[in-house]
Protein backbone atom coordinates (compact mmCIF):
# COMPACT_ATOMS: atom_id res chain seq x y z
CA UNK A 1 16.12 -8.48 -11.32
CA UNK A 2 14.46 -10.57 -13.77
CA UNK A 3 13.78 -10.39 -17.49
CA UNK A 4 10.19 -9.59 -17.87
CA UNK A 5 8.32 -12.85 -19.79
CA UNK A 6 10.99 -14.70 -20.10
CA UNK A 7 12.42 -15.72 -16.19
CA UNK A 8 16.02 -15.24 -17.36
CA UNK A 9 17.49 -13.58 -14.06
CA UNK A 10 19.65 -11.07 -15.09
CA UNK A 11 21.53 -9.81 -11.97
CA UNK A 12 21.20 -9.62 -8.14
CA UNK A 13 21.02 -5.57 -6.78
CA UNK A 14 21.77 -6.56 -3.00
CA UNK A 15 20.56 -8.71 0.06
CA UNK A 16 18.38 -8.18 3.45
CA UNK A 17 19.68 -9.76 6.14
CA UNK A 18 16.80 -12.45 7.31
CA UNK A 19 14.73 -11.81 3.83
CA UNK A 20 13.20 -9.34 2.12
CA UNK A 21 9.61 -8.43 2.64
CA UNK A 22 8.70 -5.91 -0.42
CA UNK A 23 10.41 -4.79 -3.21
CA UNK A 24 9.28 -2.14 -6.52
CA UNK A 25 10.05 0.26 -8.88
CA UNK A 26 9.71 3.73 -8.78
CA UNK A 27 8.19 6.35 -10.66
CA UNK A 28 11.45 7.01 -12.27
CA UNK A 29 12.09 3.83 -13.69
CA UNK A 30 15.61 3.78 -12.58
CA UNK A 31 15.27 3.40 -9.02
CA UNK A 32 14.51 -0.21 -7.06
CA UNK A 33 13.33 -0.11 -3.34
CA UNK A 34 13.94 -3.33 -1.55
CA UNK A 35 12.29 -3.93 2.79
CA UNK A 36 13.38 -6.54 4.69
CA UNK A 37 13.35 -8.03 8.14
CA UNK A 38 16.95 -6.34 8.96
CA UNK A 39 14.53 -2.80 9.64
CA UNK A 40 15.29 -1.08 6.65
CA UNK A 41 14.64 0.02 3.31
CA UNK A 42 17.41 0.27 0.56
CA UNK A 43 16.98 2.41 -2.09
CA UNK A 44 19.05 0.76 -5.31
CA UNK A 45 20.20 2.48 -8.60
CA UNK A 46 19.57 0.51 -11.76
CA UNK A 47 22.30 1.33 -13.85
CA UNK A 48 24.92 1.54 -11.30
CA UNK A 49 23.54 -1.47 -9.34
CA UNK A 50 24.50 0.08 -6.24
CA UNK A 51 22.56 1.45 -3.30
CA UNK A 52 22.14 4.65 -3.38
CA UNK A 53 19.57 5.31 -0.17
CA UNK A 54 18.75 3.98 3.33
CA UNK A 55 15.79 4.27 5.42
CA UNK A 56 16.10 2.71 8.93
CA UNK A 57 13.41 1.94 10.88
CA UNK A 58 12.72 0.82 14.52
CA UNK A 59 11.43 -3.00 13.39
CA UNK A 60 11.51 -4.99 11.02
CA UNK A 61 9.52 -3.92 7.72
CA UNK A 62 6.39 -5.98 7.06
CA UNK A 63 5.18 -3.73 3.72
CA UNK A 64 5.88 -1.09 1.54
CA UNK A 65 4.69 1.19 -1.43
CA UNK A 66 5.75 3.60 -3.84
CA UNK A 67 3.26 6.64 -4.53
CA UNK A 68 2.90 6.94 -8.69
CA UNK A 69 4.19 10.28 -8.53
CA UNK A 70 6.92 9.47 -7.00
CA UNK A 71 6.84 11.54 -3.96
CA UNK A 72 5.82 9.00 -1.41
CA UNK A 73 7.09 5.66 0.24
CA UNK A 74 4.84 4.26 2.61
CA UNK A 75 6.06 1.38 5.02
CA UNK A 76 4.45 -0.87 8.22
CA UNK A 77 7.16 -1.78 10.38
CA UNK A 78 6.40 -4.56 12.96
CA UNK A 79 6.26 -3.30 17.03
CA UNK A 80 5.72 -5.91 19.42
CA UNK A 81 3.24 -5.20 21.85
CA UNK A 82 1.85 -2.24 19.94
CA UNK A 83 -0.01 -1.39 16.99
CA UNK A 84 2.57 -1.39 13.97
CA UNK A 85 3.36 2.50 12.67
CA UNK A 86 2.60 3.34 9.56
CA UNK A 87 4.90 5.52 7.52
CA UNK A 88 5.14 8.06 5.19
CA UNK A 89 8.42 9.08 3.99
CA UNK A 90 9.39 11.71 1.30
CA UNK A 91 11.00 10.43 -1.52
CA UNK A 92 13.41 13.63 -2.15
CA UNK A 93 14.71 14.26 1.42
CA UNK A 94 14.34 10.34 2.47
CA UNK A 95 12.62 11.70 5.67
CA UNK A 96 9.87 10.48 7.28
CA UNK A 97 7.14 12.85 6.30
CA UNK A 98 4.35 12.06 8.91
CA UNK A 99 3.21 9.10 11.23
CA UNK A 100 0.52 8.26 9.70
CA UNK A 101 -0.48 5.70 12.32
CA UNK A 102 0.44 3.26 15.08
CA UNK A 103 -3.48 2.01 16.07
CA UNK A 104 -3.76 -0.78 14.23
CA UNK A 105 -1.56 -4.41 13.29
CA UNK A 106 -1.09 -4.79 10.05
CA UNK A 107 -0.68 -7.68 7.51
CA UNK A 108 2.26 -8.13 5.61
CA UNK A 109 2.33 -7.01 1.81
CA UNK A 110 -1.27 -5.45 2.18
CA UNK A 111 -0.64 -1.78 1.40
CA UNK A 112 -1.10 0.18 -1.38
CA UNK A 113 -1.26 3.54 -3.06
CA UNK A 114 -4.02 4.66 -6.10
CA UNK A 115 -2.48 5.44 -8.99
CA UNK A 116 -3.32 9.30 -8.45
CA UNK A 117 -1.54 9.01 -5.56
CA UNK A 118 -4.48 10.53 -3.47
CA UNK A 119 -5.10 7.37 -1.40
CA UNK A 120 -3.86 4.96 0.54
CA UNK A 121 -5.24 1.88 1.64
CA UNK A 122 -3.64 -0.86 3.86
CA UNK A 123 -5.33 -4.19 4.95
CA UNK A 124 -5.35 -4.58 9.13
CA UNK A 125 -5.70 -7.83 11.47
CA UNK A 126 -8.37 -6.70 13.48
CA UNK A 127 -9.32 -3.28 11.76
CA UNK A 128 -10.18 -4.22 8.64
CA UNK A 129 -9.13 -2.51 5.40
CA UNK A 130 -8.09 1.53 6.01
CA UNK A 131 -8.33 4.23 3.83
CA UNK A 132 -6.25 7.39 4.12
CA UNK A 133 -6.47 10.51 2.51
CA UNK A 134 -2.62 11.02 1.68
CA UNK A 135 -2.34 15.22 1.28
CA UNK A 136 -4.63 15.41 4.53
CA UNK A 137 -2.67 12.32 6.60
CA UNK A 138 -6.24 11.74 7.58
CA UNK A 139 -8.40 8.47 7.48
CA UNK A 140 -10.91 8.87 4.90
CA UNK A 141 -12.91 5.13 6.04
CA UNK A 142 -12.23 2.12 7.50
CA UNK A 143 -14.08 -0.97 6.20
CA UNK A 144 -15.14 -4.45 7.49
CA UNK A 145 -12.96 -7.79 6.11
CA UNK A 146 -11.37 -10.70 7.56
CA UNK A 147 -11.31 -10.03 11.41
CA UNK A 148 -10.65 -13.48 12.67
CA UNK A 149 -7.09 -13.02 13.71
CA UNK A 150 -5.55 -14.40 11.01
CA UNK A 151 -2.23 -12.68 9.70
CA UNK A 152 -1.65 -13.33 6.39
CA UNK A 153 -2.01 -10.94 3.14
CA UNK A 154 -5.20 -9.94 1.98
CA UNK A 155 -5.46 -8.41 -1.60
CA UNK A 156 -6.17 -4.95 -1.96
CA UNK A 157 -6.46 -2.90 -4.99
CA UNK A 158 -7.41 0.24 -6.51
CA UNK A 159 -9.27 0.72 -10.20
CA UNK A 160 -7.15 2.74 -13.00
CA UNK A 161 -8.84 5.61 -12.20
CA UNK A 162 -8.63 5.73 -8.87
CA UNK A 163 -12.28 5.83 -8.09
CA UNK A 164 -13.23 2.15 -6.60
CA UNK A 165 -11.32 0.24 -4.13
CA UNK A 166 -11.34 -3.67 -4.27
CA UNK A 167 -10.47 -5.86 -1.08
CA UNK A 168 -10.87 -9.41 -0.22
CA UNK A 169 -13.99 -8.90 2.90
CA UNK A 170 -14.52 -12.54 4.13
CA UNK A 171 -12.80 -15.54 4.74
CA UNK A 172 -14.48 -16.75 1.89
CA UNK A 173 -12.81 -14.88 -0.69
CA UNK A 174 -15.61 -12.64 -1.68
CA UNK A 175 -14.40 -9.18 -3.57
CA UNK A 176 -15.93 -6.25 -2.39
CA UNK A 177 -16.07 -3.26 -4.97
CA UNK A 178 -16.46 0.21 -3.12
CA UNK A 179 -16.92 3.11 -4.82
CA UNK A 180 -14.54 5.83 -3.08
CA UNK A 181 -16.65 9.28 -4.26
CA UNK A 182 -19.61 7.90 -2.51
CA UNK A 183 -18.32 6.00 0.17
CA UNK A 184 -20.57 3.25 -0.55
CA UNK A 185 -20.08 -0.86 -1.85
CA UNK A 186 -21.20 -0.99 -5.79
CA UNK A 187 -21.31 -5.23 -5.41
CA UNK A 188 -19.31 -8.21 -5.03
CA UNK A 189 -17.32 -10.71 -6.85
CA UNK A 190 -18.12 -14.24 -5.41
CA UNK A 191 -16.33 -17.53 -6.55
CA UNK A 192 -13.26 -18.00 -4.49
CA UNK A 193 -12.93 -20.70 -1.95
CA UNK A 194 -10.99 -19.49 0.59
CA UNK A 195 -8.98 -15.65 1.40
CA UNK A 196 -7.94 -13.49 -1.56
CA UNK A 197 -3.90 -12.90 -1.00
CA UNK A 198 -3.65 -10.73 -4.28
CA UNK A 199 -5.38 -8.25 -6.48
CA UNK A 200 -4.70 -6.64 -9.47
CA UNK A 201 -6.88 -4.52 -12.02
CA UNK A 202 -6.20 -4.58 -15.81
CA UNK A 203 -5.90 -0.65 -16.94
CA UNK A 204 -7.98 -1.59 -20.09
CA UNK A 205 -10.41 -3.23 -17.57
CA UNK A 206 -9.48 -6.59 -19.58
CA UNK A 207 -9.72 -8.86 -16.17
CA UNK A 208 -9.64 -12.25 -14.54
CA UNK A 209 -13.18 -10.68 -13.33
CA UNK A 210 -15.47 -8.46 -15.08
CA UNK A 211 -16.27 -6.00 -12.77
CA UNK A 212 -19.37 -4.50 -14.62
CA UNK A 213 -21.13 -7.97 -14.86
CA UNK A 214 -19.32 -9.50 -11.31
CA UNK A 215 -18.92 -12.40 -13.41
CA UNK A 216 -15.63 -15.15 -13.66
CA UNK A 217 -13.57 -14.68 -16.82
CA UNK A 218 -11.33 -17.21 -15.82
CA UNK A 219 -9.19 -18.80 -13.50
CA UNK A 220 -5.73 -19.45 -13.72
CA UNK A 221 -4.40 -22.81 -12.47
CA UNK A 222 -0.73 -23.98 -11.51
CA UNK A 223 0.78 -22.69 -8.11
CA UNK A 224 1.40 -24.75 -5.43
CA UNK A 225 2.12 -22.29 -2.52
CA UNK A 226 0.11 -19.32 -1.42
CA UNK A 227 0.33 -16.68 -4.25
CA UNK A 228 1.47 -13.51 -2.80
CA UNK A 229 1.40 -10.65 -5.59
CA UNK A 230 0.04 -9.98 -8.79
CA UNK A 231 0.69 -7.57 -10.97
CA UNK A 232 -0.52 -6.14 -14.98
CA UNK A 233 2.51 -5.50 -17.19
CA UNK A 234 1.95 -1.72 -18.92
CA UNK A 235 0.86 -2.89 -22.20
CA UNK A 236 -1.88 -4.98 -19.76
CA UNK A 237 -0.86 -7.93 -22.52
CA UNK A 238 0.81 -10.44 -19.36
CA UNK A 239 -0.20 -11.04 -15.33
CA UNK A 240 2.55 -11.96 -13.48
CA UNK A 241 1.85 -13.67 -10.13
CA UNK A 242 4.31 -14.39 -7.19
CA UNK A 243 4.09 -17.35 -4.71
CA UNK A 244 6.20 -18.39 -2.29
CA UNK A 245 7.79 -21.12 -5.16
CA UNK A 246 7.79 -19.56 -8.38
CA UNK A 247 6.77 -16.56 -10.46
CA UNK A 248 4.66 -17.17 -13.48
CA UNK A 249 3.99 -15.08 -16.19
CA UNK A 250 0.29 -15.45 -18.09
CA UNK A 251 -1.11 -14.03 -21.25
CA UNK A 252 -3.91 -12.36 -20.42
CA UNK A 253 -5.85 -12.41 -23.78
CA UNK A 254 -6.23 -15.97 -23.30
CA UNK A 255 -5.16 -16.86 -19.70
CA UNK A 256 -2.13 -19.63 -20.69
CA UNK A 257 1.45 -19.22 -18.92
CA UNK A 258 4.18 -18.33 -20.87
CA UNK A 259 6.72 -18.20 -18.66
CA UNK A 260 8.35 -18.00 -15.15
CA UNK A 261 11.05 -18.71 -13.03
CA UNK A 262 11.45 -20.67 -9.87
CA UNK A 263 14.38 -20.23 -7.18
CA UNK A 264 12.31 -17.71 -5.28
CA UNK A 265 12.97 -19.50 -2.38
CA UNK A 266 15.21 -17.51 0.65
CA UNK A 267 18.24 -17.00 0.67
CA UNK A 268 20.47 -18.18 3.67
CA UNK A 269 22.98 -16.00 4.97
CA UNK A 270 26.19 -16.64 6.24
């Protein structure tokens, strides 16, 4: 756990064996989930710093989300030979809740819930980018990006208000903007160079992008690895991004860092 803006770490909740894979905060605000490679998902108390939940699962896990209404976990779980399941667990009972879906390979770190919890939308190797209809466990769509085997992430992200779905569609970076109510694209953001590994919209629509004009606000400069996540702080002031070598924190107002923290690297285990 790390002190938000300023990269002081603060204190260490618990380990995966081999890594973990995808870690968040609940709706709650006191409770941490953690997935790793050892096929599970740890459910830690804040205050207590102790675990307080396990879910096991066949493989190891390769992605996982929290619902914003704190019902819902959903995780991909790797099976060799197969398509990778997709899971929905409940949040109360810490029981899986339905199979959502074992068609398809996923990518790591590529699934996501909207913030009315409605949808859920996870990026695929071959398949494309899926959208599910969460209350129905149906698929609502499933939409053409990056099918040329590749396996990395590929960012995916839904608007504040749940209506338009954003998802890296070529290997060329382009940002396509699809508007969920009438299943149709409303444009594309062009620029990038190369795939789109994370996404993030600014609740006060105060962007890297503008999405009403498509057009470049800015670009931020300074990793050296892959970045992995990004994410708004609530007050929408800071973006923090993740790569595989550091985390950086940038003021958004007028994209500058102000902070981070390196040391992200694996630990070893003994």
């Amino acid at each position: 756990m790390w002190r938000q803006c300023q990269g002081e770490e603060r204190f260490i909740l618990g380990e995966h064996t081999n890594g973990a894979t995808a870690v968040g905060l609940l709706a709650d605000g006191k409770t941490v989930f953690s997935a790793g490679k050892d096929k599970s998902v740890r459910l830690w108390d804040l205050e207590s710093r102790r675990q307080i939940g396990l879910l096991p699962h066949p493989e190891e896990v390769i992605g996982a989300a929290a619902s914003p209404d704190g019902r819902w976990l959903a995780t991909a779980s790797v099976k060799e030979g197969e398509g990778q399941p997709v899971l929905l667990w409940d949040l109360v009972t810490q029981k899986i809740a339905a199979n959502l879906t074992t068609e398809f390979w996923l990518r790591p770190g590529s699934i996501i819930f909207s913030p009315d919890s409605q949808w859920l939308a996870f990026a695929t190797v071959f398949g494309g980018v899926r959208l599910w209809d969460v209350n129905a466990r149906s698929e609502v769509t499933n939409l053409t990006a990056v099918t040329d085997g590749s396996t990395g992430p590929l960012g995916v992200a839904f608007s504040p208000d749940s209506r338009t779905l954003a998802f890296n569609e070529n290997e060329f970076g382009a940002i396509m903007l699809w508007d969920i109510a009438s299943r149709s694209g409303m444009g594309r953001l062009t620029g990038h160079q190369s795939f789109v590994t994370g996404l993030a919209f600014s609740p006060e629509r105060i962007t890297i992008w503008d999405v009403a004009s498509h057009q470049e606000l800015a670009t931020l400069e300074g990793h050296k690895e892959r970045v992995m996540q990004l994410a708004f702080t609530p007050d929408c002031d800071h973006l923090v991004s993740v790569s595989k070598d550091r985390l950086r924190i940038w003021q958004a107002a007028s994209p500058t860092e102000v902070g981070g923290a390196t040391g992200l690297q694996k630990r070893s285990s003994h």
